[in-house]
N, C-alpha and C. Protein backbone atom coordinates (compact mmCIF):
# COMPACT_ATOMS: atom_id res chain seq x y z
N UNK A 1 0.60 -223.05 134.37
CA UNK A 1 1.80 -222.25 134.31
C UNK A 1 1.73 -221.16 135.36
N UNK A 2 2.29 -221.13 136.04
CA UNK A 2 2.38 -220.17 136.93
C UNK A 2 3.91 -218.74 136.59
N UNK A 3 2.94 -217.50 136.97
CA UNK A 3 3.60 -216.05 136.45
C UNK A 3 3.53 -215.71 138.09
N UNK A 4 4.73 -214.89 137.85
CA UNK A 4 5.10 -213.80 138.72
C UNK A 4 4.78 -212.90 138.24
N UNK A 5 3.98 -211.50 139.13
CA UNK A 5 3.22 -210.72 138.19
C UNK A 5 3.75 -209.42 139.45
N UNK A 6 4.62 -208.20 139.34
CA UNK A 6 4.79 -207.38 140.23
C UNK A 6 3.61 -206.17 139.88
N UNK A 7 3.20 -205.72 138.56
CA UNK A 7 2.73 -204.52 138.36
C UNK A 7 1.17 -205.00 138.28
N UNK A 8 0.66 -206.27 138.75
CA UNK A 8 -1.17 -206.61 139.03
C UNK A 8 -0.75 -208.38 137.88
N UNK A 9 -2.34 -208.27 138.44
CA UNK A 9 -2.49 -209.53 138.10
C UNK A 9 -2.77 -209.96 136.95
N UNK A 10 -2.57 -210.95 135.92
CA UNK A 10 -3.11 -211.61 134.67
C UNK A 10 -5.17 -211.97 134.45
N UNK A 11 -4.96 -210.89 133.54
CA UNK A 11 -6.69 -211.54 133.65
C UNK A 11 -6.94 -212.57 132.72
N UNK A 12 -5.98 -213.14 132.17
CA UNK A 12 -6.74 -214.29 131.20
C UNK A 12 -6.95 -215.19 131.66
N UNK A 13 -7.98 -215.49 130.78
CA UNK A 13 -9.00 -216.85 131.15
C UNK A 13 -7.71 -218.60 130.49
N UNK A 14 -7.66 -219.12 131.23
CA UNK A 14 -6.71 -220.25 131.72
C UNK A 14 -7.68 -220.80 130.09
N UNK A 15 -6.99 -222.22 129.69
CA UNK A 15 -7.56 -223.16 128.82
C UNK A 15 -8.68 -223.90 129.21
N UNK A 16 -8.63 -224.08 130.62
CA UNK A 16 -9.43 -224.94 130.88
C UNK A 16 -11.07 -224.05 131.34
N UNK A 17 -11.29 -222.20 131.24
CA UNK A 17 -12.23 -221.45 130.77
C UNK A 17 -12.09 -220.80 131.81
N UNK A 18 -11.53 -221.40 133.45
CA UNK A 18 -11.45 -220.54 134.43
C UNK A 18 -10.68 -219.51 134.41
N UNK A 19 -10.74 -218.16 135.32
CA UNK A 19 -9.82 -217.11 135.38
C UNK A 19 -8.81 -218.15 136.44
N UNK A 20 -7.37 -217.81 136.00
CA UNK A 20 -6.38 -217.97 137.19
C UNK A 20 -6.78 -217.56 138.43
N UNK A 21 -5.84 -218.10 139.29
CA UNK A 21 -5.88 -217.40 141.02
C UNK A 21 -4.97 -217.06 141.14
N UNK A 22 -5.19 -216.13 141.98
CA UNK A 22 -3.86 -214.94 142.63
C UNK A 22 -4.12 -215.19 143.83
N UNK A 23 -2.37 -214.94 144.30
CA UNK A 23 -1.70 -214.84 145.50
C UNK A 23 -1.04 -213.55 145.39
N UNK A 24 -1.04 -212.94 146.69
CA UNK A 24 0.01 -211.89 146.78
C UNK A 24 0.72 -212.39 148.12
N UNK A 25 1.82 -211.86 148.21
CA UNK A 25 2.68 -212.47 148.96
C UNK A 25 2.72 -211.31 150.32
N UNK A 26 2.06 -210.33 150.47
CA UNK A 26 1.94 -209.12 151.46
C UNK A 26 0.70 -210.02 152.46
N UNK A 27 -0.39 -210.96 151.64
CA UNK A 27 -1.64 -211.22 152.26
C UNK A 27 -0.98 -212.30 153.05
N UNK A 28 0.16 -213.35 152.80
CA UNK A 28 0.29 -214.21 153.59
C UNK A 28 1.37 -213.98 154.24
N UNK A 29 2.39 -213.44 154.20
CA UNK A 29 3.76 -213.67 154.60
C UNK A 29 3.57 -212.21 156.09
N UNK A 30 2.89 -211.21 155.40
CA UNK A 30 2.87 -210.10 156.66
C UNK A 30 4.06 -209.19 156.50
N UNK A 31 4.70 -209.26 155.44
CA UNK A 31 5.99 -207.92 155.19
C UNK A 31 5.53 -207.18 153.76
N UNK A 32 6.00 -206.43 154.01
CA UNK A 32 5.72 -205.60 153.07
C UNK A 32 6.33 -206.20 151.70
N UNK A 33 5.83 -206.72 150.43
CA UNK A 33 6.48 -206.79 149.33
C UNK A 33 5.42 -206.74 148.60
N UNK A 34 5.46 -206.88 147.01
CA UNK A 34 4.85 -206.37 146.01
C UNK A 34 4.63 -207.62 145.13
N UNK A 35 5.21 -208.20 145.57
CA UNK A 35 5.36 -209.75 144.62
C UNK A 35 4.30 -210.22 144.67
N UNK A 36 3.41 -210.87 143.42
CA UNK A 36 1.74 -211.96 143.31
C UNK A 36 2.17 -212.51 141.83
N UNK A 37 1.41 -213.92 142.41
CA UNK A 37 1.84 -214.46 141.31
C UNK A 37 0.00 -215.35 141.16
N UNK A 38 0.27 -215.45 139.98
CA UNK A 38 -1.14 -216.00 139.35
C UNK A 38 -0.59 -217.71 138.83
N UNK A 39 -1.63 -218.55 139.01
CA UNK A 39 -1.73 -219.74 138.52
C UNK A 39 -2.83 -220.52 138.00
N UNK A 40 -3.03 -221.66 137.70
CA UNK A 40 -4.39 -222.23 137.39
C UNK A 40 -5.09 -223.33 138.63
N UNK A 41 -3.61 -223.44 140.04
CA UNK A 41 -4.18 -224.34 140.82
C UNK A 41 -3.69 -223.56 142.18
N UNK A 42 -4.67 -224.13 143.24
CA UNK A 42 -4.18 -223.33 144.74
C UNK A 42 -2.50 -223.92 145.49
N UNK A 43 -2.88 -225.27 144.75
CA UNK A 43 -1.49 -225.66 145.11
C UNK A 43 -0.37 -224.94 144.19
N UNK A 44 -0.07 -224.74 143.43
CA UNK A 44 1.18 -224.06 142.28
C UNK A 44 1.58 -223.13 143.01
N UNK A 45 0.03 -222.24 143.61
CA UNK A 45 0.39 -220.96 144.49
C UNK A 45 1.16 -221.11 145.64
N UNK A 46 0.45 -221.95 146.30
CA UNK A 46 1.37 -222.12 147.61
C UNK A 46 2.34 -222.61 147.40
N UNK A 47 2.82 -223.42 146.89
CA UNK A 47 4.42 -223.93 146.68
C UNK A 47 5.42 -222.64 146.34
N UNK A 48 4.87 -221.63 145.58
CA UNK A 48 5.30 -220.48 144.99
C UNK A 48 5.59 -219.64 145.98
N UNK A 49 4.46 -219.48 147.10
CA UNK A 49 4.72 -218.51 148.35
C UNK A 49 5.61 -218.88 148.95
N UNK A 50 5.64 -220.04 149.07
CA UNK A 50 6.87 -221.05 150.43
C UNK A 50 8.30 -221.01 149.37
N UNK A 51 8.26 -221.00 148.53
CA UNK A 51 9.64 -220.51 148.11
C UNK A 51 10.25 -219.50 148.00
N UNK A 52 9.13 -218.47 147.74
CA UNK A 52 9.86 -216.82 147.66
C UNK A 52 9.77 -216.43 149.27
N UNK A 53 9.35 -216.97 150.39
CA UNK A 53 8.79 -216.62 151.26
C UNK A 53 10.63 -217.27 152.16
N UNK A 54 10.89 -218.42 152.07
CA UNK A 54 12.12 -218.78 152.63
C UNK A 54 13.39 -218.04 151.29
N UNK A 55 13.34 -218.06 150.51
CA UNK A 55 14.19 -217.12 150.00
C UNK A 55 14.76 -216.00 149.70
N UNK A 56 13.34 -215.27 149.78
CA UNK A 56 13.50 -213.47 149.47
C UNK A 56 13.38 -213.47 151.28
N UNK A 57 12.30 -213.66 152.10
CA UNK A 57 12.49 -213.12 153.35
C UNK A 57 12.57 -214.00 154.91
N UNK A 58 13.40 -215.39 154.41
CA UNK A 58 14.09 -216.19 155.77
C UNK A 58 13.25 -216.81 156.15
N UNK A 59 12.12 -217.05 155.95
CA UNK A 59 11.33 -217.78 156.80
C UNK A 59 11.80 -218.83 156.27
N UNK A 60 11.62 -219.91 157.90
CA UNK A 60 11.78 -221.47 157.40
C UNK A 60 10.64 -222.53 157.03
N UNK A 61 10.62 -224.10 157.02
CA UNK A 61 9.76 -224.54 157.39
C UNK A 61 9.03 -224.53 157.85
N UNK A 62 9.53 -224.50 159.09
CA UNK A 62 8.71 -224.32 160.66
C UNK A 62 7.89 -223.55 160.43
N UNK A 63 7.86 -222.45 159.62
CA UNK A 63 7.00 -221.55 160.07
C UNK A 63 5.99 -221.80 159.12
N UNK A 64 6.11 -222.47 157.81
CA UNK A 64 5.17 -222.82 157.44
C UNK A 64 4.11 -224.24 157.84
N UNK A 65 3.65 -224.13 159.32
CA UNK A 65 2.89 -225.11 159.90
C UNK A 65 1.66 -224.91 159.40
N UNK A 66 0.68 -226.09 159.93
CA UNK A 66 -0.68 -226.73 158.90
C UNK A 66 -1.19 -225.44 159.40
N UNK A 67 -1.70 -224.23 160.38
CA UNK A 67 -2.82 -223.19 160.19
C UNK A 67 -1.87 -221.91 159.47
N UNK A 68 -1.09 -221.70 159.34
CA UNK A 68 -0.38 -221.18 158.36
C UNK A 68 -0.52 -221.66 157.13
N UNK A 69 -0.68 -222.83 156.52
CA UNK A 69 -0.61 -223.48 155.38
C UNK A 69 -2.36 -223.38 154.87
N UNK A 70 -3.01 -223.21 155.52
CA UNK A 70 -4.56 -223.13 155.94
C UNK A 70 -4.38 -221.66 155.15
N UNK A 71 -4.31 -220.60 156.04
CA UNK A 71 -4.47 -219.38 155.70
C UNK A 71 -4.08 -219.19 154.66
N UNK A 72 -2.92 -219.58 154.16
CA UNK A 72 -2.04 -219.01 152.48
C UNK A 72 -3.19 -220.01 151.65
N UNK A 73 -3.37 -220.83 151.99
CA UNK A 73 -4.73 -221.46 150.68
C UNK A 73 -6.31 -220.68 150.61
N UNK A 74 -6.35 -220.38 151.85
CA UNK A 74 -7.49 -219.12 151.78
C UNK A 74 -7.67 -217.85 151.55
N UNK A 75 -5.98 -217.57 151.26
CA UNK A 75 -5.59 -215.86 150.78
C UNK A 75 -5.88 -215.97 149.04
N UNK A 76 -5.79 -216.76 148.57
CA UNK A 76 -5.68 -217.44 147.20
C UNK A 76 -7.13 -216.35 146.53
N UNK A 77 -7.21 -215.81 145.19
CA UNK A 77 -8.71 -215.18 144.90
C UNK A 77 -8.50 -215.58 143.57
N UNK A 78 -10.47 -215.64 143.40
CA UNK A 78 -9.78 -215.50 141.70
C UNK A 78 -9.56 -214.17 140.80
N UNK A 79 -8.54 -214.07 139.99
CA UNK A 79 -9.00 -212.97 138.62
C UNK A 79 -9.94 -212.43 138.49
């Protein structure tokens, strides 16, 4: 399940015993916003960035190319 989390991150421990991973959207995108969202997989996250990322601030596709797509999976931490 993936949360949008503006005021910090979720510390609970997922079902499966791991802490979630967090994304913040300031570490990959490079504008200033406040938005992180926590999940149980690196992919949930990134799909999550690339949507708020072309919706809240214009970016397109394009700009999400493979060393861009690289970096937002390595911005990823855990809880």
């Amino acid at each position: 399940m993936l949360e949008n989390n503006r005021s910090g991150p979720v510390a609970a421990v997922s079902a499966s015993g791991r802490a979630p991973k967090v994304l913040r959207c300031a570490d990959v995108h490079g504008v200033r916003c406040d938005t992180e969202w926590t999940a149980p997989t690196v992919r949930e996250l990134v799909a999550a960035a690339m949507d708020h990322g072309m919706a809240e601030h214009g970016f397109t596709a394009v700009y999400y190319n493979g060393p861009r797509m690289t970096a937002i999976r390595h911005a990823v931490i855990d809880s």
